[in-house]
PDB file of N, CA and C in Angstrom:
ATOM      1  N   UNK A   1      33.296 -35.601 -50.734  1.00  0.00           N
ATOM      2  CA  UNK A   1      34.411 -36.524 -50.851  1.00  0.00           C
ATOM      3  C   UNK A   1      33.977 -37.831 -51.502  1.00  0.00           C
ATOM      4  N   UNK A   2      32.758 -38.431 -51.012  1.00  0.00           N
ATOM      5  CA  UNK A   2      31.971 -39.534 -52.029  1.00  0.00           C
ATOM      6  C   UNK A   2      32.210 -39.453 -53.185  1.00  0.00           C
ATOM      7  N   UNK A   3      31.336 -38.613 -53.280  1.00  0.00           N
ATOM      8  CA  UNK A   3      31.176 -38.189 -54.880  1.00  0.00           C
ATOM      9  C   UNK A   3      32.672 -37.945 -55.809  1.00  0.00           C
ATOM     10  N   UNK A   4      33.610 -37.542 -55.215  1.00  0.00           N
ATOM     11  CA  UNK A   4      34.679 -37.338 -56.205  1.00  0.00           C
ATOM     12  C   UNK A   4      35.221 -39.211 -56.524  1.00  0.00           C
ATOM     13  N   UNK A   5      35.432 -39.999 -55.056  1.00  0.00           N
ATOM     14  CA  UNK A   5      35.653 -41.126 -55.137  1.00  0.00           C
ATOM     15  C   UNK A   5      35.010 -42.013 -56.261  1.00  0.00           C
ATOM     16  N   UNK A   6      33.740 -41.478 -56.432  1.00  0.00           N
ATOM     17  CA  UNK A   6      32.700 -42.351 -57.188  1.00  0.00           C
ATOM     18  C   UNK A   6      33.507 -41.615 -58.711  1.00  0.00           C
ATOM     19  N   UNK A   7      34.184 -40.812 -58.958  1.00  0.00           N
ATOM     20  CA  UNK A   7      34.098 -40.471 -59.922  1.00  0.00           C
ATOM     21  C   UNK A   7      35.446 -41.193 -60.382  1.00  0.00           C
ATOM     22  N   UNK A   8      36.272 -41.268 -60.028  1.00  0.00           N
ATOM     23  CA  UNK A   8      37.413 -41.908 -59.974  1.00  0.00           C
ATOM     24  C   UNK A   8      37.531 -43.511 -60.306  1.00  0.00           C
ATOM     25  N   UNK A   9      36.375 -44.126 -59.233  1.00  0.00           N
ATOM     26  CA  UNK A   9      36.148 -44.987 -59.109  1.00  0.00           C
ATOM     27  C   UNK A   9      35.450 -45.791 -60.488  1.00  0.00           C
ATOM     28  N   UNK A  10      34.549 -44.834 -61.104  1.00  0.00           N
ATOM     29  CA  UNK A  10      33.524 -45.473 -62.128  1.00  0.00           C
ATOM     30  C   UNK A  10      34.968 -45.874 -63.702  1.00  0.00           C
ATOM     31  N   UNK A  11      35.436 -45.202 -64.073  1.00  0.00           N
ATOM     32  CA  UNK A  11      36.473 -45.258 -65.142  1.00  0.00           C
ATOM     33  C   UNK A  11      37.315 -46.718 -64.732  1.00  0.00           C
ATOM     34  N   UNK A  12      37.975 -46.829 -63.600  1.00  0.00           N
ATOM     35  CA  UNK A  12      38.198 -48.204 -63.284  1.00  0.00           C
ATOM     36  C   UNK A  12      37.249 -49.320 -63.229  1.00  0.00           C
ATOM     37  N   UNK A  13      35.996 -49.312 -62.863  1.00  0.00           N
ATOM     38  CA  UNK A  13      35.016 -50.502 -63.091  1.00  0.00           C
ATOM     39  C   UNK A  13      34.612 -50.565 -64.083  1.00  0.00           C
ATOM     40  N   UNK A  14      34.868 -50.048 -65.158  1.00  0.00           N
ATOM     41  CA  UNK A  14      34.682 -49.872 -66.481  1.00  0.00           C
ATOM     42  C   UNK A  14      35.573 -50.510 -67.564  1.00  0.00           C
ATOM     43  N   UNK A  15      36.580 -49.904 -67.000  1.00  0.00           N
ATOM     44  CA  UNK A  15      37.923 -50.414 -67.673  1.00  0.00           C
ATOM     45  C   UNK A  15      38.228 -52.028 -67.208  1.00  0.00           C
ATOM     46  N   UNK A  16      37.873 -52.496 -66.128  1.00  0.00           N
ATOM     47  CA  UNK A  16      37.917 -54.044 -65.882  1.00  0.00           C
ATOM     48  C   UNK A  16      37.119 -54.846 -65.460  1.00  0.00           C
ATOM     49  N   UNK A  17      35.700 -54.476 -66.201  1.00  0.00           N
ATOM     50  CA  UNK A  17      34.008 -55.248 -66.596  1.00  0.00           C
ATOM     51  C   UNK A  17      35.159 -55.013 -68.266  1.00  0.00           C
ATOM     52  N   UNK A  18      35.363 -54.065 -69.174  1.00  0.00           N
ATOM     53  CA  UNK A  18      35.637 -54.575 -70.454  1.00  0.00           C
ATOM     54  C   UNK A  18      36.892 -55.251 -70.700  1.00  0.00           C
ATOM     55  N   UNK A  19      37.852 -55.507 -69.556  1.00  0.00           N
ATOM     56  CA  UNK A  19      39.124 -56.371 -69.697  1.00  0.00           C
ATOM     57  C   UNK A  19      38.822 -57.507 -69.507  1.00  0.00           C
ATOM     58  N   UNK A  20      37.818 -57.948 -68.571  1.00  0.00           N
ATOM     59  CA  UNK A  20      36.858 -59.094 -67.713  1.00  0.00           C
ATOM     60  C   UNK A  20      36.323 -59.919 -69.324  1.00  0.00           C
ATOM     61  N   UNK A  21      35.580 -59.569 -70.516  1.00  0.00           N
ATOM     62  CA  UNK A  21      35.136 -59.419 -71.123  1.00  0.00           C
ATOM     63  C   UNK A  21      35.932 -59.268 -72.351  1.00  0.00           C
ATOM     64  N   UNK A  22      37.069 -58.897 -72.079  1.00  0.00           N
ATOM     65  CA  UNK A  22      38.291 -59.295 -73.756  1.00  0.00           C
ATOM     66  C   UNK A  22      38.653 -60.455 -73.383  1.00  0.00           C
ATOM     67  N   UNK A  23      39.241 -60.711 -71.837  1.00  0.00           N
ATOM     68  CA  UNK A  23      40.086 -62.073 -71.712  1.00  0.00           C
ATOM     69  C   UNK A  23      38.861 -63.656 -71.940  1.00  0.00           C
ATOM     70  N   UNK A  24      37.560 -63.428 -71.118  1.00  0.00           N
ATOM     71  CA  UNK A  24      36.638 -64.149 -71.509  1.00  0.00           C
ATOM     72  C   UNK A  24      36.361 -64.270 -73.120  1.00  0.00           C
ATOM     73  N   UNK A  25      36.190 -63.459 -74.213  1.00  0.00           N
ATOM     74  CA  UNK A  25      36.283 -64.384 -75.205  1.00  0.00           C
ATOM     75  C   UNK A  25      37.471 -64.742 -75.867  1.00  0.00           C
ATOM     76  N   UNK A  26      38.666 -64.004 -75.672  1.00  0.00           N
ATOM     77  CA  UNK A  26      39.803 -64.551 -76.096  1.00  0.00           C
ATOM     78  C   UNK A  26      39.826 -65.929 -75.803  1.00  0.00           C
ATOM     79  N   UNK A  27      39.791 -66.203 -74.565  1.00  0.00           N
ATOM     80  CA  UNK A  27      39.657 -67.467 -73.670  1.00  0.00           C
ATOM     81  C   UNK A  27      38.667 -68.544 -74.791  1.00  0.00           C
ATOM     82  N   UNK A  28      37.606 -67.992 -74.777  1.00  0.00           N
ATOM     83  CA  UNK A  28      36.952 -68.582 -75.933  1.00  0.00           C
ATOM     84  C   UNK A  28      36.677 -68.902 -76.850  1.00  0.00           C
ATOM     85  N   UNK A  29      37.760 -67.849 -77.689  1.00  0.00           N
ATOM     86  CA  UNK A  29      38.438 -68.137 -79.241  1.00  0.00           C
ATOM     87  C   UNK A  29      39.575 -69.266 -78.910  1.00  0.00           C
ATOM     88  N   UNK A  30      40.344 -69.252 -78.075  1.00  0.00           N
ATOM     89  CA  UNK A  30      41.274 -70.334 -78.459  1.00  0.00           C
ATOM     90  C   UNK A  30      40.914 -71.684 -77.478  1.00  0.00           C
ATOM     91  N   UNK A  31      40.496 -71.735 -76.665  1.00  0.00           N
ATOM     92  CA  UNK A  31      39.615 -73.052 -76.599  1.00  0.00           C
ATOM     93  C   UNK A  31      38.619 -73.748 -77.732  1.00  0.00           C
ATOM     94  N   UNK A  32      38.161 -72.783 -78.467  1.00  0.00           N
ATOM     95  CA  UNK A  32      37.368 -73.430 -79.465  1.00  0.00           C
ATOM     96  C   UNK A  32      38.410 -73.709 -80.683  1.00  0.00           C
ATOM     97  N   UNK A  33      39.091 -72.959 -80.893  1.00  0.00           N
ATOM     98  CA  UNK A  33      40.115 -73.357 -82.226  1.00  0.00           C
ATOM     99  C   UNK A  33      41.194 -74.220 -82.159  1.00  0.00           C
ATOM    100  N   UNK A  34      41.133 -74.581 -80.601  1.00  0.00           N
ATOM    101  CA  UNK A  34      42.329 -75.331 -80.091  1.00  0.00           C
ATOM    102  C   UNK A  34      41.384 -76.996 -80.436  1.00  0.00           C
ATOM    103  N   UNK A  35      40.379 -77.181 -79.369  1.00  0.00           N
ATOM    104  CA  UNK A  35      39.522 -77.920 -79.545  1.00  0.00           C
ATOM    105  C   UNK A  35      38.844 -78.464 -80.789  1.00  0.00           C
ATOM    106  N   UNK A  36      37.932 -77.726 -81.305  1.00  0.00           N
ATOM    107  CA  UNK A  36      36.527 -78.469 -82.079  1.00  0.00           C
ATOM    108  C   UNK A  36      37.058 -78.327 -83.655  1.00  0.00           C
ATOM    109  N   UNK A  37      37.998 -77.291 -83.908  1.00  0.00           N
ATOM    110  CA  UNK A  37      38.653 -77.894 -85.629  1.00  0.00           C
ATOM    111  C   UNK A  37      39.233 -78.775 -85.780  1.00  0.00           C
ATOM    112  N   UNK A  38      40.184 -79.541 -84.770  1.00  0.00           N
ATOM    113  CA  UNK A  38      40.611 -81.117 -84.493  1.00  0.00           C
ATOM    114  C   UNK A  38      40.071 -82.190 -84.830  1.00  0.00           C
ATOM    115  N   UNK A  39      38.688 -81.997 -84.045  1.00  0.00           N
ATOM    116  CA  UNK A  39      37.695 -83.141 -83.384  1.00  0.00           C
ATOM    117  C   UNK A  39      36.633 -83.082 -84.396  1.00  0.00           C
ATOM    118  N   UNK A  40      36.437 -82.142 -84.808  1.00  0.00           N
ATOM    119  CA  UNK A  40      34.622 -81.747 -85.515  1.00  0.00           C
ATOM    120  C   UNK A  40      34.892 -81.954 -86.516  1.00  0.00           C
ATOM    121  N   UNK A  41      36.087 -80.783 -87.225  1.00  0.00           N
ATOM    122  CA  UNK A  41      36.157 -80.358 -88.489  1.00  0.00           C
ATOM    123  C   UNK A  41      35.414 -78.731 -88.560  1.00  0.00           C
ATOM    124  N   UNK A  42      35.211 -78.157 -87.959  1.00  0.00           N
ATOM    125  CA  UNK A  42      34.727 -77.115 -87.750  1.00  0.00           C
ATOM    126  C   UNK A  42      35.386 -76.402 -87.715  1.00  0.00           C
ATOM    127  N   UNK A  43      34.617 -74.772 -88.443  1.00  0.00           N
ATOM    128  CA  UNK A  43      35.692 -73.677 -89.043  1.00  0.00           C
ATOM    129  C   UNK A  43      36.295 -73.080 -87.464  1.00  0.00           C
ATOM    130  N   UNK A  44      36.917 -72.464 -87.654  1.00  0.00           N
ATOM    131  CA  UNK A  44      37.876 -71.595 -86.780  1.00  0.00           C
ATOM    132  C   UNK A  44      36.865 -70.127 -86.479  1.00  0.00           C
ATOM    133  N   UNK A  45      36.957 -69.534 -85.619  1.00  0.00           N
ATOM    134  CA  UNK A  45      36.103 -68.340 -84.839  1.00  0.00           C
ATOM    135  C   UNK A  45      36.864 -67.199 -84.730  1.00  0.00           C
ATOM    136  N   UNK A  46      36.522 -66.115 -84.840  1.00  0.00           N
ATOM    137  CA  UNK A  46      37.255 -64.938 -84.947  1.00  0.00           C
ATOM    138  C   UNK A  46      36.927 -64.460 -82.817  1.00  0.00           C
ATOM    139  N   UNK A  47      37.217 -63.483 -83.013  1.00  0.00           N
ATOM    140  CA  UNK A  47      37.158 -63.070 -81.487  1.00  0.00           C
ATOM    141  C   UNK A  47      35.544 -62.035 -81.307  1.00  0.00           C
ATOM    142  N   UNK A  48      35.210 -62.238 -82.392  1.00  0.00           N
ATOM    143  CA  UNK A  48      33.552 -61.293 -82.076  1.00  0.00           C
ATOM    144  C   UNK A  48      32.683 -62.522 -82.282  1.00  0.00           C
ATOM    145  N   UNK A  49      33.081 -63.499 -82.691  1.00  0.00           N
ATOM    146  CA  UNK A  49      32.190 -64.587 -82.982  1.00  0.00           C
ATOM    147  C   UNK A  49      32.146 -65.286 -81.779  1.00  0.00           C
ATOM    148  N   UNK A  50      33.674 -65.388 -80.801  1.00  0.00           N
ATOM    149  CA  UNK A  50      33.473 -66.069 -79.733  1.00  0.00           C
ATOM    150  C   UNK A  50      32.514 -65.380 -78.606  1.00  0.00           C
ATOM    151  N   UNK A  51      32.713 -64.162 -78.947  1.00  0.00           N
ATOM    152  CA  UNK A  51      32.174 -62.912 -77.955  1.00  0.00           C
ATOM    153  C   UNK A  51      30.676 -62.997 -77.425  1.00  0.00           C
ATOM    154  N   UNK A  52      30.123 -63.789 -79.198  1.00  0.00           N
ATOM    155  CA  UNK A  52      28.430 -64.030 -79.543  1.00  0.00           C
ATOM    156  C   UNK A  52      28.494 -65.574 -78.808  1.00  0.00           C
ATOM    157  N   UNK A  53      29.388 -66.269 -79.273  1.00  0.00           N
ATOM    158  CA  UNK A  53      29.284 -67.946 -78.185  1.00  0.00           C
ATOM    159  C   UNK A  53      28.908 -67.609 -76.519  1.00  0.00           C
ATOM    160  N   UNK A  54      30.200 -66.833 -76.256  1.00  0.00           N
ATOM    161  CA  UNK A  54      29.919 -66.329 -74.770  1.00  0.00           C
ATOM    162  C   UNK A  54      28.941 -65.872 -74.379  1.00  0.00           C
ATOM    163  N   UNK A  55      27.900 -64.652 -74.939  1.00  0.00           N
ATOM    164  CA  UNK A  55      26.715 -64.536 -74.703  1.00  0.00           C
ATOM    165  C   UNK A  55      25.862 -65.213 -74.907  1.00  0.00           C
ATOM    166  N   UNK A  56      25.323 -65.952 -76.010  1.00  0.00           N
ATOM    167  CA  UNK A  56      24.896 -67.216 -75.920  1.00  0.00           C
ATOM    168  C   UNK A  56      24.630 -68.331 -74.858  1.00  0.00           C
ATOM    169  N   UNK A  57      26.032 -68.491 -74.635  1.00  0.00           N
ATOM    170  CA  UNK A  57      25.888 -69.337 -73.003  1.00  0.00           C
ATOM    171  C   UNK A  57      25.472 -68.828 -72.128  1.00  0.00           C
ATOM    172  N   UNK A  58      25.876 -67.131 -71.921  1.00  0.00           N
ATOM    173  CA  UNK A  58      25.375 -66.638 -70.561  1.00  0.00           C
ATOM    174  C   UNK A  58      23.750 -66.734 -70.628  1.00  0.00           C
ATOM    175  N   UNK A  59      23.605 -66.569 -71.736  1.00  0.00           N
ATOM    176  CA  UNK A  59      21.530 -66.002 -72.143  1.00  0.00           C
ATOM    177  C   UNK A  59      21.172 -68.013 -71.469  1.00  0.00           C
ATOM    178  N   UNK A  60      21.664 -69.099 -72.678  1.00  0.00           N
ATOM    179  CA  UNK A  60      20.936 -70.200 -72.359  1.00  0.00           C
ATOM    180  C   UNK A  60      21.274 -70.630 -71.057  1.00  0.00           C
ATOM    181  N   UNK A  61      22.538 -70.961 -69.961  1.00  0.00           N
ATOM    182  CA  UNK A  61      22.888 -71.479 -69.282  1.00  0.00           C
ATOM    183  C   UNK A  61      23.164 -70.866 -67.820  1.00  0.00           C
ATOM    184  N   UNK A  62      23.235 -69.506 -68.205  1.00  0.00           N
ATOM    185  CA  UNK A  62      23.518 -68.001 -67.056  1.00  0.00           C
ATOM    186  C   UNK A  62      22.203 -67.785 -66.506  1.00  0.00           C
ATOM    187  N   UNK A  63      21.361 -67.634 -67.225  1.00  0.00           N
ATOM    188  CA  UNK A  63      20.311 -66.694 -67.290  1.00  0.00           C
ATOM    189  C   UNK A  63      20.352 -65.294 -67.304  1.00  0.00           C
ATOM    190  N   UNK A  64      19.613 -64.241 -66.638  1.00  0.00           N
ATOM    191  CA  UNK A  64      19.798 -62.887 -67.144  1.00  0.00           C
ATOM    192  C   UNK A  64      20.234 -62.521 -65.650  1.00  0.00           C
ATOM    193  N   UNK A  65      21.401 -62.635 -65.076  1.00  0.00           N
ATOM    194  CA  UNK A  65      21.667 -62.127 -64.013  1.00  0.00           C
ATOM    195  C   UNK A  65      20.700 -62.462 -62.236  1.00  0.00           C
ATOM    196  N   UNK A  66      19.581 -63.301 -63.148  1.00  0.00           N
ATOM    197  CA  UNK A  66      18.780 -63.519 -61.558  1.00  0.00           C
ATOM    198  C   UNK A  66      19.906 -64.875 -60.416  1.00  0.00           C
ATOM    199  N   UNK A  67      20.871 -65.331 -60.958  1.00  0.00           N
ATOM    200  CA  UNK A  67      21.473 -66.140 -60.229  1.00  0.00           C
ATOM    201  C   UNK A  67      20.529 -67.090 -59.010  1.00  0.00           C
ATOM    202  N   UNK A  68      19.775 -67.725 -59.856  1.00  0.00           N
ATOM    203  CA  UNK A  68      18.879 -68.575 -58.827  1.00  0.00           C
ATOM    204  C   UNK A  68      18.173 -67.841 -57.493  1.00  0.00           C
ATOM    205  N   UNK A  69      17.903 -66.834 -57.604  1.00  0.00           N
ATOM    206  CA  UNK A  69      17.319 -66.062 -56.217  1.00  0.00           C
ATOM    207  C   UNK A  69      15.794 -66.237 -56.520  1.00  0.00           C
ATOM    208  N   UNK A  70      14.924 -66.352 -57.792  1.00  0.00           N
ATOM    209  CA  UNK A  70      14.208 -66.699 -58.163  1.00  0.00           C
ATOM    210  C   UNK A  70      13.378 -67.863 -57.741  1.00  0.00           C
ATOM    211  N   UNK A  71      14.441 -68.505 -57.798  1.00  0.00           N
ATOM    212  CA  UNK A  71      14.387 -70.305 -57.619  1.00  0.00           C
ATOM    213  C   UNK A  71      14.382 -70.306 -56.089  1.00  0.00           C
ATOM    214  N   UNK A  72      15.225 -70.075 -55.638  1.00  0.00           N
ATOM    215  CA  UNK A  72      15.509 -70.063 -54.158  1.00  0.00           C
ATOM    216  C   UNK A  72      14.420 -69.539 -53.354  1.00  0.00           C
ATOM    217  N   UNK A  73      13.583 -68.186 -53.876  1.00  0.00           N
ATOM    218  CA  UNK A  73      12.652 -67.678 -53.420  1.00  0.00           C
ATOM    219  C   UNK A  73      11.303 -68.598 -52.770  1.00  0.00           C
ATOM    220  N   UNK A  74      11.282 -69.153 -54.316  1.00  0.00           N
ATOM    221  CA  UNK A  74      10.291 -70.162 -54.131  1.00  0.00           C
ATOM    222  C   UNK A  74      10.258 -71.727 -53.390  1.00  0.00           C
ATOM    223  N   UNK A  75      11.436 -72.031 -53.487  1.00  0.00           N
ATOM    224  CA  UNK A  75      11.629 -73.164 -52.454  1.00  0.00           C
ATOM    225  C   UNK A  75      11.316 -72.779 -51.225  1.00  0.00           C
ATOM    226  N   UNK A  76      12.040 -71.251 -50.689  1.00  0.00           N
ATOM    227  CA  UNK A  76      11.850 -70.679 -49.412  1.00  0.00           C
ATOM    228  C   UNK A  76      10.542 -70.512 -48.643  1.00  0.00           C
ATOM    229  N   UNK A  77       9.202 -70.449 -49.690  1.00  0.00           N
ATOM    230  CA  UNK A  77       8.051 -70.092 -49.768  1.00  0.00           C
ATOM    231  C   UNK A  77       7.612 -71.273 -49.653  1.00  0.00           C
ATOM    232  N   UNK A  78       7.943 -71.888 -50.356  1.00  0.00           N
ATOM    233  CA  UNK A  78       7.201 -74.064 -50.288  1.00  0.00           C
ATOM    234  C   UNK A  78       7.818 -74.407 -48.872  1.00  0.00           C
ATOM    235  N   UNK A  79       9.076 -74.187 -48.379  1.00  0.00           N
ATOM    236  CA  UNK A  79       9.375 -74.753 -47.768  1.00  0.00           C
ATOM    237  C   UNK A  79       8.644 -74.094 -45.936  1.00  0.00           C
ATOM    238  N   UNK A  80       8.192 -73.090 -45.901  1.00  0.00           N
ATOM    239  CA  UNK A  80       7.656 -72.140 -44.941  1.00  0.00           C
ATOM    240  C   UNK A  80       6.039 -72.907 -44.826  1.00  0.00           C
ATOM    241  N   UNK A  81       5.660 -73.067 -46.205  1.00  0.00           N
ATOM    242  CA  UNK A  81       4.326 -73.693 -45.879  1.00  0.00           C
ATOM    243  C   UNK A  81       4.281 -75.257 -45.430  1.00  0.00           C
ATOM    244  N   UNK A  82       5.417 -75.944 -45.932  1.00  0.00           N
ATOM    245  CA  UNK A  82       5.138 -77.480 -45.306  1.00  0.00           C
ATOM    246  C   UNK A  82       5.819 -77.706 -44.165  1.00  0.00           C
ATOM    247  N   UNK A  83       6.361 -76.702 -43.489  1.00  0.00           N
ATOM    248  CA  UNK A  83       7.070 -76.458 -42.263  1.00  0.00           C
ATOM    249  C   UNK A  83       5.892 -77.461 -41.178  1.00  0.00           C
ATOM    250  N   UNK A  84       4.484 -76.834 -40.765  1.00  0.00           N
ATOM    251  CA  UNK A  84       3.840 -76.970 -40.312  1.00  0.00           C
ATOM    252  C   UNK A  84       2.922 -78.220 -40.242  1.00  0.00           C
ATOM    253  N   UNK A  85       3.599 -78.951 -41.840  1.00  0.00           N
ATOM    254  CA  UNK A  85       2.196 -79.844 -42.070  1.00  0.00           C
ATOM    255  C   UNK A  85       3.016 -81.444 -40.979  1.00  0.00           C
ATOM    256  N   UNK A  86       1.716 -82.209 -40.798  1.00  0.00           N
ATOM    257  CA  UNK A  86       2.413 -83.443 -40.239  1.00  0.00           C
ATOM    258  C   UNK A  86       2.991 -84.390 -41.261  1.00  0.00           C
ATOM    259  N   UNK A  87       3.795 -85.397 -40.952  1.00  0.00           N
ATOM    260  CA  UNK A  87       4.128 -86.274 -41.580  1.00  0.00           C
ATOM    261  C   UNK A  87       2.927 -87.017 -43.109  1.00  0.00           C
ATOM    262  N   UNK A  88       2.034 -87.408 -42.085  1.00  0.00           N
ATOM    263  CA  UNK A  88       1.036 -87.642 -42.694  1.00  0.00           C
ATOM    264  C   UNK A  88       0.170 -86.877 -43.446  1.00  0.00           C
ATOM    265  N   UNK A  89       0.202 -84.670 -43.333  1.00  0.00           N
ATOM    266  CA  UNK A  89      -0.158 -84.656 -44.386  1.00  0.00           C
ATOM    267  C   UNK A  89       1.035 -84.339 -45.669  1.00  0.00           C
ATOM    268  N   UNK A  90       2.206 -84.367 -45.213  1.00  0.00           N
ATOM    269  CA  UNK A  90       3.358 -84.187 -46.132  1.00  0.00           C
ATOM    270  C   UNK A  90       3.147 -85.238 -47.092  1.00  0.00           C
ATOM    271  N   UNK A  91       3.016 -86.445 -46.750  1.00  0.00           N
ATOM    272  CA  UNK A  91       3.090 -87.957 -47.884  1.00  0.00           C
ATOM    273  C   UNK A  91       1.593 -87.370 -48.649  1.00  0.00           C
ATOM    274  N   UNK A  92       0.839 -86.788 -48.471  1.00  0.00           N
ATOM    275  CA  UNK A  92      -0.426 -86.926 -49.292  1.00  0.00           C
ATOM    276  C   UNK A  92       0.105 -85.804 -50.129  1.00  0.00           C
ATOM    277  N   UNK A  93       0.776 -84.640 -49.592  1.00  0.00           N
ATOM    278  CA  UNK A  93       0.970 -83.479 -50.712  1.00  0.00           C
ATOM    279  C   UNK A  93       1.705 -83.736 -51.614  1.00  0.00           C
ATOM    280  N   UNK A  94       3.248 -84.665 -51.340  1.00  0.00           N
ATOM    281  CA  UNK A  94       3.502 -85.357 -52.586  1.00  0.00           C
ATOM    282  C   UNK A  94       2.980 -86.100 -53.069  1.00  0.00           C
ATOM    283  N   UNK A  95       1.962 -87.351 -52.431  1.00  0.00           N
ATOM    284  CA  UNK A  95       1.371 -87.558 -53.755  1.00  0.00           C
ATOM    285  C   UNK A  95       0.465 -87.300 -54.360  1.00  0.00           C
ATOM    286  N   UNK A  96       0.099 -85.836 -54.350  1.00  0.00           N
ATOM    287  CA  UNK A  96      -1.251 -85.678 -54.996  1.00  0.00           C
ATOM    288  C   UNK A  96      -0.259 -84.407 -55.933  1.00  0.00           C
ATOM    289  N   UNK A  97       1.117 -83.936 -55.671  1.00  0.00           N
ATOM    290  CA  UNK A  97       2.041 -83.443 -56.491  1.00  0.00           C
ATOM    291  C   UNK A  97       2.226 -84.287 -57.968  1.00  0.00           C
ATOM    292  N   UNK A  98       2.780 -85.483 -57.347  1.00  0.00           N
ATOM    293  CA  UNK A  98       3.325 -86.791 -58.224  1.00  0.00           C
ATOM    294  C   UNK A  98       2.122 -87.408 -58.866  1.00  0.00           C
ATOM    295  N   UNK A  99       0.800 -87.389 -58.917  1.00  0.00           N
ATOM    296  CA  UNK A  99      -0.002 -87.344 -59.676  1.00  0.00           C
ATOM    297  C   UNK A  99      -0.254 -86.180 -60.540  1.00  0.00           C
ATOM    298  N   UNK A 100      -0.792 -85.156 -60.135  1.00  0.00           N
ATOM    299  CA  UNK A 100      -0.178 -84.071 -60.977  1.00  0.00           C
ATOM    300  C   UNK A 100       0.460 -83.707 -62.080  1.00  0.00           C
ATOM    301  N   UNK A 101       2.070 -84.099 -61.814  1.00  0.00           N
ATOM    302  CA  UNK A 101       3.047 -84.442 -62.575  1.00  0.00           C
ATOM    303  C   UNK A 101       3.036 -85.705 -63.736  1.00  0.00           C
ATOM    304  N   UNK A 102       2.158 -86.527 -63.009  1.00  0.00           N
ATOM    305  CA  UNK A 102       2.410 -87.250 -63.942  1.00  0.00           C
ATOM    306  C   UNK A 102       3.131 -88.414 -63.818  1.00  0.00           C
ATOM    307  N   UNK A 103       3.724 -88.272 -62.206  1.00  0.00           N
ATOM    308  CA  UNK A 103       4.935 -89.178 -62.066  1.00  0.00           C
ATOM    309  C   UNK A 103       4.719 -90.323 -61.657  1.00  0.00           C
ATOM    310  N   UNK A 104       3.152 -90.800 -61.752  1.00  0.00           N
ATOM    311  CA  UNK A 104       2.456 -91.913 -61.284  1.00  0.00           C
ATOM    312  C   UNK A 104       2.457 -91.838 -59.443  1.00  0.00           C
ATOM    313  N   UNK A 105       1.890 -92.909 -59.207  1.00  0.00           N
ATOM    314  CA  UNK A 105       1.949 -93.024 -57.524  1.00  0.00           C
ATOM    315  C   UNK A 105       2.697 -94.348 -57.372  1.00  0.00           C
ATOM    316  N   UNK A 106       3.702 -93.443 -55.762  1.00  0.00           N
ATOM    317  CA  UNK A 106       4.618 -94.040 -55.296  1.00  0.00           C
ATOM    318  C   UNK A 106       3.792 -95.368 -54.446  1.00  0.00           C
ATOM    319  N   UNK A 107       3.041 -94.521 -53.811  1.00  0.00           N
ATOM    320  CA  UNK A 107       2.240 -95.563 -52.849  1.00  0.00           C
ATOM    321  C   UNK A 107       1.688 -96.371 -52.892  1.00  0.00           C
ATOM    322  N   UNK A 108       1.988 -97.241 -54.321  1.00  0.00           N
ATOM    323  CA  UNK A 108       0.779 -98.490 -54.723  1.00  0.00           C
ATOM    324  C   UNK A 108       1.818 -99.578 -54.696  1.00  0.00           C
ATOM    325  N   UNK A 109       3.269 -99.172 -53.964  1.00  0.00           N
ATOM    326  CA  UNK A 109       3.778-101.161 -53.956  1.00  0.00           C
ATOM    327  C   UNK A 109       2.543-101.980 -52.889  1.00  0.00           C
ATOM    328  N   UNK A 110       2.021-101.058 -51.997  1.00  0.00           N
ATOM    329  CA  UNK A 110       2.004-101.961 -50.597  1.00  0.00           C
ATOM    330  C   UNK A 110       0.472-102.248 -50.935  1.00  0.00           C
ATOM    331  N   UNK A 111      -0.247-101.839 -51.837  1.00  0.00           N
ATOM    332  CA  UNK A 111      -1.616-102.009 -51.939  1.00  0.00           C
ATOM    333  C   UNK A 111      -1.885-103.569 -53.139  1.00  0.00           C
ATOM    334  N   UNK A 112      -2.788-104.155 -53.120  1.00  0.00           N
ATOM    335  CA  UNK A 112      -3.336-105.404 -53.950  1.00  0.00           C
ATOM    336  C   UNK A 112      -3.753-105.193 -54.858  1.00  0.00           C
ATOM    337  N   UNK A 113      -3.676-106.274 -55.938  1.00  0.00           N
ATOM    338  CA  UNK A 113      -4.505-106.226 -57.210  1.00  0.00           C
ATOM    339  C   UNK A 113      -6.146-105.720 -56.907  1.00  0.00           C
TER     340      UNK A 113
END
């Protein structure tokens, strides 16, 4: 009984991932032709050109589907190890981070010429 469901099922997730995916660059052809030939002077976009804008953004600004779990991972992991540390050695790990970086040291208002 699965299996027939799944079969049924796949032709519809198919059919509206590629409707998902006409209305997104349509959406994106006429926001851009509405917009930036006004303002810019810039040519007008066909609907495969917006299609390439849309991927574009997803590649620079999306990324490839990892939706920050990546990112998150690793905070989760930093944040497990300084769980434990004291106050006092937390201020030294940032600043021996913030040297590191580059970001100079915080801790030299309170110290003398």
């Amino acid at each position: 009984m699965r299996r027939r469901t799944m079969f049924f099922l796949a032709p519809v997730v198919l059919l509206v991932f590629l409707l998902f995916i006409a209305v997104g660059g349509e959406v994106v052809r006429q926001l851009w032709n509405w917009l930036l030939p006004p303002l810019f002077g810039w040519r007008e976009v066909t609907f495969w050109q917006a299609l390439g804008i849309l991927a574009l953004c997803r590649i620079l600004f999306g990324g490839f589907g990892v939706h920050g779990s990546a990112r998150s991972n690793v905070r989760r992991r930093m944040e497990e190890r300084c769980e434990p540390m004291t106050p006092e050695e937390g201020e030294r790990f940032r600043q021996r981070m913030r040297e590191r970086l580059g970001l100079g040291a915080s801790g030299d208002e309170g110290k003398g010429p």
